[in-house]
Protein backbone atom coordinates (compact mmCIF):
# COMPACT_ATOMS: atom_id res chain seq x y z
CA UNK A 1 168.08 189.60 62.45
CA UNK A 2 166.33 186.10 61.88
CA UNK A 3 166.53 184.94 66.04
CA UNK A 4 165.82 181.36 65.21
CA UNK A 5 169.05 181.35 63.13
CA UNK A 6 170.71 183.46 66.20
CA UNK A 7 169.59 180.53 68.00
CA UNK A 8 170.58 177.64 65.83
CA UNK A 9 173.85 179.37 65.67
CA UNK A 10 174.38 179.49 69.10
CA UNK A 11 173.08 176.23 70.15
CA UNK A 12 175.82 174.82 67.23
CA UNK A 13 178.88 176.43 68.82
CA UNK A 14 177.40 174.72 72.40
CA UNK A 15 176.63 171.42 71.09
CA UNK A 16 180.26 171.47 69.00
CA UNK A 17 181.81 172.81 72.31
CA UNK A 18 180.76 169.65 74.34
CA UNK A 19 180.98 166.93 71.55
CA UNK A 20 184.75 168.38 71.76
CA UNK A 21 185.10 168.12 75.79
CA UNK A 22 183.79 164.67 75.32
CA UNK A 23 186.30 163.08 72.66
CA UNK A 24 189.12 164.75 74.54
CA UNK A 25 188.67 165.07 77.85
CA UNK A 26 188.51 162.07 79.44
CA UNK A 27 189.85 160.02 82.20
CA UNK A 28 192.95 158.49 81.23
CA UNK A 29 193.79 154.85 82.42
CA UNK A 30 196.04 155.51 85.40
CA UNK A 31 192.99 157.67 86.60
CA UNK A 32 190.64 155.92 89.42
CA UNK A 33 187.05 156.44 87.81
CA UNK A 34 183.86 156.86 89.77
CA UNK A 35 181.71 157.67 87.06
CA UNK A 36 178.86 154.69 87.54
CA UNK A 37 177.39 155.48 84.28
CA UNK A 38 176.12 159.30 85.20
CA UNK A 39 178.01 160.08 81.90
CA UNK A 40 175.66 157.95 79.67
CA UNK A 41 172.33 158.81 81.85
CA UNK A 42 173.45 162.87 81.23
CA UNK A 43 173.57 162.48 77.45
CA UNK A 44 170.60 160.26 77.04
CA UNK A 45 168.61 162.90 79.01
CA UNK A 46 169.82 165.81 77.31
CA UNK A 47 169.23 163.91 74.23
CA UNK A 48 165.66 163.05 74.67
CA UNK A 49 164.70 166.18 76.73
CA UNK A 50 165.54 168.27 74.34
CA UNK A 51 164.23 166.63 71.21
CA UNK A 52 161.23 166.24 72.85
CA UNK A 53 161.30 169.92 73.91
CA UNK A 54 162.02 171.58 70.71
CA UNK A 55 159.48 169.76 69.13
CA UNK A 56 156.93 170.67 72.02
CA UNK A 57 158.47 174.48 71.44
CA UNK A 58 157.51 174.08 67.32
CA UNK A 59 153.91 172.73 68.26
CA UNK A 60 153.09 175.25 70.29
CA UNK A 61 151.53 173.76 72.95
CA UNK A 62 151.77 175.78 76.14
CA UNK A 63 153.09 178.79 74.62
CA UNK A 64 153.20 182.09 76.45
CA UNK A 65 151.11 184.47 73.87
CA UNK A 66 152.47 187.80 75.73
CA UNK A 67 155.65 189.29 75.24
CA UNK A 68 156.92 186.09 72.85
CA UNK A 69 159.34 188.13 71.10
CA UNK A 70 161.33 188.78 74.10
CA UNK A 71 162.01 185.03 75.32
CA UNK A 72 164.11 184.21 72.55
CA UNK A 73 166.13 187.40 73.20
CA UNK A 74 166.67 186.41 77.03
CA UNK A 75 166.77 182.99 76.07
CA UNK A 76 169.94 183.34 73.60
CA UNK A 77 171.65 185.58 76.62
CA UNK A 78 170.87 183.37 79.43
CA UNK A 79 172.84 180.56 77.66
CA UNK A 80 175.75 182.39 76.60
CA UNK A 81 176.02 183.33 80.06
CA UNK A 82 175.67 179.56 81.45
CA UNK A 83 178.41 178.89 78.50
CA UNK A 84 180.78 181.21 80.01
CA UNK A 85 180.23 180.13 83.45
CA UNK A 86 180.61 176.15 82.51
CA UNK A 87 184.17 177.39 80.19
CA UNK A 88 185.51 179.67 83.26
CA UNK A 89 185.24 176.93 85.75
CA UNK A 90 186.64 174.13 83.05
CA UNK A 91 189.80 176.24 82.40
CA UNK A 92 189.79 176.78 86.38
CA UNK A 93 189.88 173.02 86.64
CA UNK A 94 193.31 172.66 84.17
CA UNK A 95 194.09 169.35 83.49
CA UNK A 96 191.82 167.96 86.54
CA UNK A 97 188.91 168.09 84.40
CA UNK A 98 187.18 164.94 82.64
CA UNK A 99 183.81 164.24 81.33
CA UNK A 100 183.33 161.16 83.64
CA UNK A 101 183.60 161.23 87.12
CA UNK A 102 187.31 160.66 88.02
CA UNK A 103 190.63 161.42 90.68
CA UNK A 104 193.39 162.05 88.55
CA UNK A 105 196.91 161.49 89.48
CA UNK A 106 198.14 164.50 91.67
CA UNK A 107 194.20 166.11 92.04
CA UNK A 108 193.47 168.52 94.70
CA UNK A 109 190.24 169.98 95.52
CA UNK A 110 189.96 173.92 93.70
CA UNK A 111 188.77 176.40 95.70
CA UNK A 112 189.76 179.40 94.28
CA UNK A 113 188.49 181.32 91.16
CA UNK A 114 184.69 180.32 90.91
CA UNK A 115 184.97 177.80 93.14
CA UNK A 116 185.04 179.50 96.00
CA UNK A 117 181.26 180.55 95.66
CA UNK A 118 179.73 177.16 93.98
CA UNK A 119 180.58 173.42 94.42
CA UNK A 120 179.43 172.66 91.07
CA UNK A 121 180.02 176.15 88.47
CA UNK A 122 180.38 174.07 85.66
CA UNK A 123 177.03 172.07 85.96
CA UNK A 124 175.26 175.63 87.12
CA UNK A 125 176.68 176.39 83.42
CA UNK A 126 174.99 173.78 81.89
CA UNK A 127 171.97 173.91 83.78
CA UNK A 128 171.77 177.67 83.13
CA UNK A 129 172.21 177.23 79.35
CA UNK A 130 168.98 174.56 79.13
CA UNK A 131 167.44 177.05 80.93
CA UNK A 132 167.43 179.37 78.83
CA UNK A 133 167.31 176.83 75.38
CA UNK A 134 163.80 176.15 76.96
CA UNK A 135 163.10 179.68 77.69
CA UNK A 136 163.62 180.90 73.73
CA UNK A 137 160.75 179.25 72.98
CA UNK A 138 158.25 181.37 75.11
CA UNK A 139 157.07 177.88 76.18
CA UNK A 140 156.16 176.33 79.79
CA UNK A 141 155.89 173.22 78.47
CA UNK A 142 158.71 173.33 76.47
CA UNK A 143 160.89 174.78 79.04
CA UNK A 144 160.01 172.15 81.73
CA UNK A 145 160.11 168.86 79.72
CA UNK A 146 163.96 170.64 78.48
CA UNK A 147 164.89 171.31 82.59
CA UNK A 148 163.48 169.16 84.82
CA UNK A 149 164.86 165.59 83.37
CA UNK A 150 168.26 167.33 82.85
CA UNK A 151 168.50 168.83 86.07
CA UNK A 152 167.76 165.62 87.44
CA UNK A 153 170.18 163.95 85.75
CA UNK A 154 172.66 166.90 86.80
CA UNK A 155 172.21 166.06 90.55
CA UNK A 156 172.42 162.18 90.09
CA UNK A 157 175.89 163.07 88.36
CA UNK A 158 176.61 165.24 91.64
CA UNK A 159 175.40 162.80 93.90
CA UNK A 160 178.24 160.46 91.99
CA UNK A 161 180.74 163.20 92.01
CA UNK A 162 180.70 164.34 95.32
CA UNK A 163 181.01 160.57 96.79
CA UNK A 164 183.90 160.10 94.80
CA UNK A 165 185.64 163.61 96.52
CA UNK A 166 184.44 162.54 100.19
CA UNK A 167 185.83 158.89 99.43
CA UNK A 168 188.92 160.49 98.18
CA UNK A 169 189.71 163.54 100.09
CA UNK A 170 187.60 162.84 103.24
CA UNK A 171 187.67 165.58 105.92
CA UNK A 172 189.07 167.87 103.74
CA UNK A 173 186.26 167.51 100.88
CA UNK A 174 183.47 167.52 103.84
CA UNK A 175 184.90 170.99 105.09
CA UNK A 176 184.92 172.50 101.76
CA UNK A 177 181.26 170.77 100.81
CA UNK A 178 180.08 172.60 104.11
CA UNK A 179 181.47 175.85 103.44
CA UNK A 180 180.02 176.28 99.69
CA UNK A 181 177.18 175.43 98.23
CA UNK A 182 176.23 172.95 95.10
CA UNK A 183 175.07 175.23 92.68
CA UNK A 184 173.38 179.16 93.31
CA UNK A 185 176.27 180.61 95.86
CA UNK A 186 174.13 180.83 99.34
CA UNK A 187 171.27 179.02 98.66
CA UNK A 188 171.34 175.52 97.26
């Protein structure tokens, strides 16, 4: 089995996946938006991070010479998994779900189902499934110019996100922020 296709494939089904989420999930107009552009800064990261990743990942430069058969291997797992995780929590979400940062008309705050250990499950998705896009390539390098900038980008969006719940839901939000965390249940 040809992994790089394996990967291709996989990374083709993600990519499809989100171009989808973004022509048809968003806000509609009766919706009060919040999104102050985080939607735009997460795409032109991912954009450039990983373009500029891959092509450090193809160059070689900082690759890990031990055991390079194995990353791709993990790699390819450790996004399905962060797939799963981001689709689980989007179906949790039902209709409340956008790609920019909105209240809908009747939202509520979801704490059940995988929200009741993370804030945030669908960006730990995403942020798990770059993680391992930059860890197929057996690659430091690579796998820190793909992360870091995204995962930055992830916690302006929360940063954004979580302002517009506290505006809207107040005490309530606060309570539930205090009780869970953002992203990796007990720690952060």
């Amino acid at each position: 089995m040809n992994l790089g296709i394996v990967i291709m494939t996989v990374s083709f089904v993600w990519f499809g996946s989100e171009v989808i989420l973004a022509r048809l999930k968003h806000s509609l107009p009766s919706d009060e938006r919040f999104d102050k552009s985080s939607l735009r800064v997460l795409w032109i990261t991912i954009t450039a991070s990983v373009t500029v990743g891959v092509f450090v990942g193809t160059q070689h430069i900082g690759s890990v010479g031990w055991g390079s058969s194995v990353f791709p291997i993990v790699g390819i797992v450790i996004i399905v998994v962060g797939l799963i995780l981001r689709w689980v929590a989007i179906l949790s979400l039902k209709r409340q779900f956008t790609v920019d940062v909105a209240i809908t008309k009747d939202h509520r705050i979801v704490k059940e189902d995988i929200y009741r250990f993370v804030r945030h499950p669908a960006y730990a998705g995403s942020l798990l499934s770059f993680f391992g896009l930059g860890f197929c390539f057996a690659n430091v390098v690579c796998l820190v110019v793909i992360f870091v900038p995204i995962c930055a980008a992830f916690l302006f969006r929360i940063r954004v996100e979580e302002r517009a719940l506290s505006a809207t839901f107040g005490v309530e939000y606060d309570r539930y922020a205090r009780s869970t965390k953002r992203l990796i249940p007990g720690v952060f």
